[in-house]
C-alpha atoms as a PDB file:
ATOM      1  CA  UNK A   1     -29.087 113.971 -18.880  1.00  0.00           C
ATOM      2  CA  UNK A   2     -30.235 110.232 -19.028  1.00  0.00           C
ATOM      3  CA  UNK A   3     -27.007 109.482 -20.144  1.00  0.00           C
ATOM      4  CA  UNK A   4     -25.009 111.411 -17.220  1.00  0.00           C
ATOM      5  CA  UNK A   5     -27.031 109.461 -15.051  1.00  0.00           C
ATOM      6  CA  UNK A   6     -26.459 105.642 -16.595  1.00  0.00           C
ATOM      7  CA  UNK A   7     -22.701 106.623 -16.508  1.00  0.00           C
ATOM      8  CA  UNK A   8     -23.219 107.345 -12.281  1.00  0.00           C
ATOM      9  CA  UNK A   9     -24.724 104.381 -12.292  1.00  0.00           C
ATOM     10  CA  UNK A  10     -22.576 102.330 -13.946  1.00  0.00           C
ATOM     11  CA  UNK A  11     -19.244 104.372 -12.047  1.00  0.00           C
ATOM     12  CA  UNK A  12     -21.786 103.712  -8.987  1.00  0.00           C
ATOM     13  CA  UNK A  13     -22.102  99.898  -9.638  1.00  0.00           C
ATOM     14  CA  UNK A  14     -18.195  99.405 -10.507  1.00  0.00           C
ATOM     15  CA  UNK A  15     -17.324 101.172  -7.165  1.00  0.00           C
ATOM     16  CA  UNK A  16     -20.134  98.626  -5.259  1.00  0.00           C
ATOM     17  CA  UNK A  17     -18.396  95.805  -6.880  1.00  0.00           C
ATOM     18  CA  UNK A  18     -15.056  96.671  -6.114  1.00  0.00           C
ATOM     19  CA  UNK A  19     -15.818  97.496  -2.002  1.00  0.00           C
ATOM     20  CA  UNK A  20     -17.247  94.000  -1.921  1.00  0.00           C
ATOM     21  CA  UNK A  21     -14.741  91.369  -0.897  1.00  0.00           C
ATOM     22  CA  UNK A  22     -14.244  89.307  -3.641  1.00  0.00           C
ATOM     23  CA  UNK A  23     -13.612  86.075  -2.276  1.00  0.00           C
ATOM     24  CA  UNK A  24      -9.342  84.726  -2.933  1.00  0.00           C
ATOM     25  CA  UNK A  25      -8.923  81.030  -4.387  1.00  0.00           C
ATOM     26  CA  UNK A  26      -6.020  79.007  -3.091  1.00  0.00           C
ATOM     27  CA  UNK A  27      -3.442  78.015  -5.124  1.00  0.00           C
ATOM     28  CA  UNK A  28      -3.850  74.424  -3.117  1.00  0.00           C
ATOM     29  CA  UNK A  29      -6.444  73.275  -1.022  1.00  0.00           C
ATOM     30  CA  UNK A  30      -5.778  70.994   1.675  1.00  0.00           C
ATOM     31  CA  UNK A  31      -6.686  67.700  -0.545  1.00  0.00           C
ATOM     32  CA  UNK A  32      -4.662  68.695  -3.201  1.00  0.00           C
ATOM     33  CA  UNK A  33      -1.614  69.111  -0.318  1.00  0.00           C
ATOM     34  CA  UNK A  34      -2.190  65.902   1.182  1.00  0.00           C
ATOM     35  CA  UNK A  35      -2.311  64.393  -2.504  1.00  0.00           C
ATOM     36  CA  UNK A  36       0.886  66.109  -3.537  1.00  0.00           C
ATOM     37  CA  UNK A  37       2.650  64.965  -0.147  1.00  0.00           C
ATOM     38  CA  UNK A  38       1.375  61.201  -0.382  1.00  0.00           C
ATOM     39  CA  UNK A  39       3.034  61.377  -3.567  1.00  0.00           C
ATOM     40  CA  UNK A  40       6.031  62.593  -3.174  1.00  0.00           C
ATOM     41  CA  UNK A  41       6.595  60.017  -0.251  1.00  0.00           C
ATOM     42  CA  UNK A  42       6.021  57.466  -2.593  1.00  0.00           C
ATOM     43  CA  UNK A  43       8.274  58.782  -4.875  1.00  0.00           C
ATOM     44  CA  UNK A  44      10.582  59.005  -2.170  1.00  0.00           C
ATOM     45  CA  UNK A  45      10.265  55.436  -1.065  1.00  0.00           C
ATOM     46  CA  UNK A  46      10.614  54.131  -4.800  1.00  0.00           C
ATOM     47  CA  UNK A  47      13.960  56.248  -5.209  1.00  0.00           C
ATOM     48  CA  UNK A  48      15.222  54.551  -1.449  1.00  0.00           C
ATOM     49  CA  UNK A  49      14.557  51.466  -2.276  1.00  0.00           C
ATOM     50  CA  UNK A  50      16.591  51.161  -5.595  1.00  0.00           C
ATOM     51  CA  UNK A  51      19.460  53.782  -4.245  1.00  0.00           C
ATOM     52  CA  UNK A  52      19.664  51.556  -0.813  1.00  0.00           C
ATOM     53  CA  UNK A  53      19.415  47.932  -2.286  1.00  0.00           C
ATOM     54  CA  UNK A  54      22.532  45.808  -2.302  1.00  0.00           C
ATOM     55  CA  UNK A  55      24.636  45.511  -5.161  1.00  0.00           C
ATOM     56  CA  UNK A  56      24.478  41.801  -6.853  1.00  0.00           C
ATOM     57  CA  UNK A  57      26.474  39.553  -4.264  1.00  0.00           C
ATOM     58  CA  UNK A  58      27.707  36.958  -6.536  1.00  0.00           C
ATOM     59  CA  UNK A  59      27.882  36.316  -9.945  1.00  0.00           C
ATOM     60  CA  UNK A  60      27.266  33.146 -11.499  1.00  0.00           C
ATOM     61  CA  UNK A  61      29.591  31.737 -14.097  1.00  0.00           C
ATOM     62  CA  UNK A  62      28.443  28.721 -16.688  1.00  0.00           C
ATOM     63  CA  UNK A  63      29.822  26.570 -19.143  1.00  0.00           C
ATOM     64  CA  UNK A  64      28.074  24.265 -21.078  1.00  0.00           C
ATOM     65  CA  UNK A  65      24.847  24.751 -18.606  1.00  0.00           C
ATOM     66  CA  UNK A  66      26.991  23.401 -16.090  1.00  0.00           C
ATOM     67  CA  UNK A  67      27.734  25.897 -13.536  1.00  0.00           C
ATOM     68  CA  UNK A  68      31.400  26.481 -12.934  1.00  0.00           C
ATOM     69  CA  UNK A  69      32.194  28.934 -10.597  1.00  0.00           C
ATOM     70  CA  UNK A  70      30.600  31.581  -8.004  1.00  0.00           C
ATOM     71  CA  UNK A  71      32.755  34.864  -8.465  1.00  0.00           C
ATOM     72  CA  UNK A  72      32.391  37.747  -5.467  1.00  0.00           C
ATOM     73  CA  UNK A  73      31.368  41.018  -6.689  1.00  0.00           C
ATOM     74  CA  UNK A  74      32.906  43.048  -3.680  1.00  0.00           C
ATOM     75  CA  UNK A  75      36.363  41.970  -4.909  1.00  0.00           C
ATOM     76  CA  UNK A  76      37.275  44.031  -7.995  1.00  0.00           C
ATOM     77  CA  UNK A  77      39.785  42.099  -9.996  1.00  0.00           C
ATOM     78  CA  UNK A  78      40.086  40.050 -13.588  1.00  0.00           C
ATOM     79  CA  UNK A  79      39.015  36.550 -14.069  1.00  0.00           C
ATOM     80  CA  UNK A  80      39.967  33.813 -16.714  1.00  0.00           C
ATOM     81  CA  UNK A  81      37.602  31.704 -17.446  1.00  0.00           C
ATOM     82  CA  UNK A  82      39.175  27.928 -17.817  1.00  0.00           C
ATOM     83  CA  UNK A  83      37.587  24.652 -19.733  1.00  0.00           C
ATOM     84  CA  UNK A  84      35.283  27.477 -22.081  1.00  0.00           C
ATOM     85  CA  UNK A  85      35.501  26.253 -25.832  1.00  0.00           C
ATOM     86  CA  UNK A  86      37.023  29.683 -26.557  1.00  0.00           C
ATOM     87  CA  UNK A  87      39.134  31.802 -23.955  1.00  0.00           C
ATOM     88  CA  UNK A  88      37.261  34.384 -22.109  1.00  0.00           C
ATOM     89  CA  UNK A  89      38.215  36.948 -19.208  1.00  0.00           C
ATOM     90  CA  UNK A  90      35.877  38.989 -17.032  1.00  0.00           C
ATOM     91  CA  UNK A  91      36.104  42.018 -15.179  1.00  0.00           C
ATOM     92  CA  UNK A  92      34.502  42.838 -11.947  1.00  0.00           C
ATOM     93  CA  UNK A  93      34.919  46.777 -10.627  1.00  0.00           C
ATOM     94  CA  UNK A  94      32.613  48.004  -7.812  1.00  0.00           C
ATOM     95  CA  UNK A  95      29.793  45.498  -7.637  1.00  0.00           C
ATOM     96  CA  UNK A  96      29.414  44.964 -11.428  1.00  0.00           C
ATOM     97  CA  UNK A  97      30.843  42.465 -13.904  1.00  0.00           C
ATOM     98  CA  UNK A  98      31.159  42.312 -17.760  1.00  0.00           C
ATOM     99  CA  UNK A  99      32.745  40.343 -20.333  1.00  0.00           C
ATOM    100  CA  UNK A 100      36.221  42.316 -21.477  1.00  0.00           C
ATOM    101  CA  UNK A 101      37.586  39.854 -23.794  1.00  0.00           C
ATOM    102  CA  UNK A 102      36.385  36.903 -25.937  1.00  0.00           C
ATOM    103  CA  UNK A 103      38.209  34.896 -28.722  1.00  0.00           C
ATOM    104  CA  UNK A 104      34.336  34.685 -30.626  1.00  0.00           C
ATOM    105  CA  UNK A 105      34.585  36.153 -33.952  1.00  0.00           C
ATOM    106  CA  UNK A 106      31.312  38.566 -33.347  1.00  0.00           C
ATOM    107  CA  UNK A 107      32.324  39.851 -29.586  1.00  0.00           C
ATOM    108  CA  UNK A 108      28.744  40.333 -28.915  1.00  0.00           C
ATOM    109  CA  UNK A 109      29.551  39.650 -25.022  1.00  0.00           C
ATOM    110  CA  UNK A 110      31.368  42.377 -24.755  1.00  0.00           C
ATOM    111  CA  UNK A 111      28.641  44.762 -26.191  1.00  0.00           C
ATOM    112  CA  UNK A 112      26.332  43.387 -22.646  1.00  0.00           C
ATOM    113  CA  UNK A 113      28.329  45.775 -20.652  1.00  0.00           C
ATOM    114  CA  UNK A 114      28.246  45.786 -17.060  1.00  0.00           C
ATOM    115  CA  UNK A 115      25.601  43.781 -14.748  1.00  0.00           C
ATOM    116  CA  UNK A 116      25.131  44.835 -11.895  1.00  0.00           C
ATOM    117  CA  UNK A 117      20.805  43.335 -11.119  1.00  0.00           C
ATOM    118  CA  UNK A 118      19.359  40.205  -9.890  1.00  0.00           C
ATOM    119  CA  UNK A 119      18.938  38.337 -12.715  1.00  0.00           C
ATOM    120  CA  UNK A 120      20.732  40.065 -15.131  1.00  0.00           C
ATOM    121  CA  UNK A 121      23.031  37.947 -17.300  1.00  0.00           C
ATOM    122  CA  UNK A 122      24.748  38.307 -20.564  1.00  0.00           C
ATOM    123  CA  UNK A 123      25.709  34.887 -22.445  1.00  0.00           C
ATOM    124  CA  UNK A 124      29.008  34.046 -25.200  1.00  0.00           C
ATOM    125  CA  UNK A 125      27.159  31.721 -27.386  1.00  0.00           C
ATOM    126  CA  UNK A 126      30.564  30.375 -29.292  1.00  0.00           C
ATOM    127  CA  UNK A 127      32.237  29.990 -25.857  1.00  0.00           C
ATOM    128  CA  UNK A 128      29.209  28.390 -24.165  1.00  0.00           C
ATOM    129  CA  UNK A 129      29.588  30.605 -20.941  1.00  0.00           C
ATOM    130  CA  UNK A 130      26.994  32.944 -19.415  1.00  0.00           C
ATOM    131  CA  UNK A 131      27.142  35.231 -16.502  1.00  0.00           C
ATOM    132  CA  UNK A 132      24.083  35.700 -14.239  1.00  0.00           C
ATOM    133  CA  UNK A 133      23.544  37.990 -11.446  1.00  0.00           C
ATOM    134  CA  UNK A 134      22.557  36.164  -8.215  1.00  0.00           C
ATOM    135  CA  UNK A 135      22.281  37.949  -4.657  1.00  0.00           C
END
């Protein structure tokens, strides 16, 4: 009999337990939402600002540390470069430039790719020239 009744009691308790609101948790509260959005708007502005900023304007051709000659990176086309110790030609395509041909026996130059960044540049040690991006 005492153990009829614990098990009414305990059926008793279980039923009390389950009548009582239990209070729901939010998935987010409204810190962690104004958190989440801050962030994402910074995310947001960091992604802008690289998508939106302009392409290098100009690049910047040397030879011998003596600059020789300001090529225009909205004009796709290929250049020769003239008075280099070796013959080199560069390519410019849609706001970029690279070195597509070198005489130097290790064609390192050409391995630069494309650059496209302020202040990128990419140097042909045997020719003496070097390309830096300028805006």
């Amino acid at each position: 009999m005492v153990a009829a009744n614990a098990a009414v009691g305990y059926n008793t308790q279980k039923t009390r337990m389950q009548e009582e609101k239990i209070p729901q948790m939010k998935l987010f509260k409204k810190k962690d939402l104004f958190l989440l959005g801050a962030l994402l708007l910074v995310a947001a502005g960091i992604a802008l600002f690289y998508l939106l900023r302009p392409a290098g304007a100009r690049a910047i051709v040397t030879i011998n540390g003596a600059e020789s000659q300001e090529i225009d990176l909205s004009k796709d086309g290929i250049y020769q470069i003239e008075g280099a110790a070796l013959p080199v030609t560069l390519e410019v395509r849609e706001g970029k430039i690279r070195f597509i041909n070198s005489q130097c026996p290790d064609h390192l130059c050409e391995g630069f790719g494309y650059l496209d960044s302020e202040g990128e540049y990419a140097i042909c040690m045997p020719a003496g020239v070097a390309v830096t991006i300028s805006e």
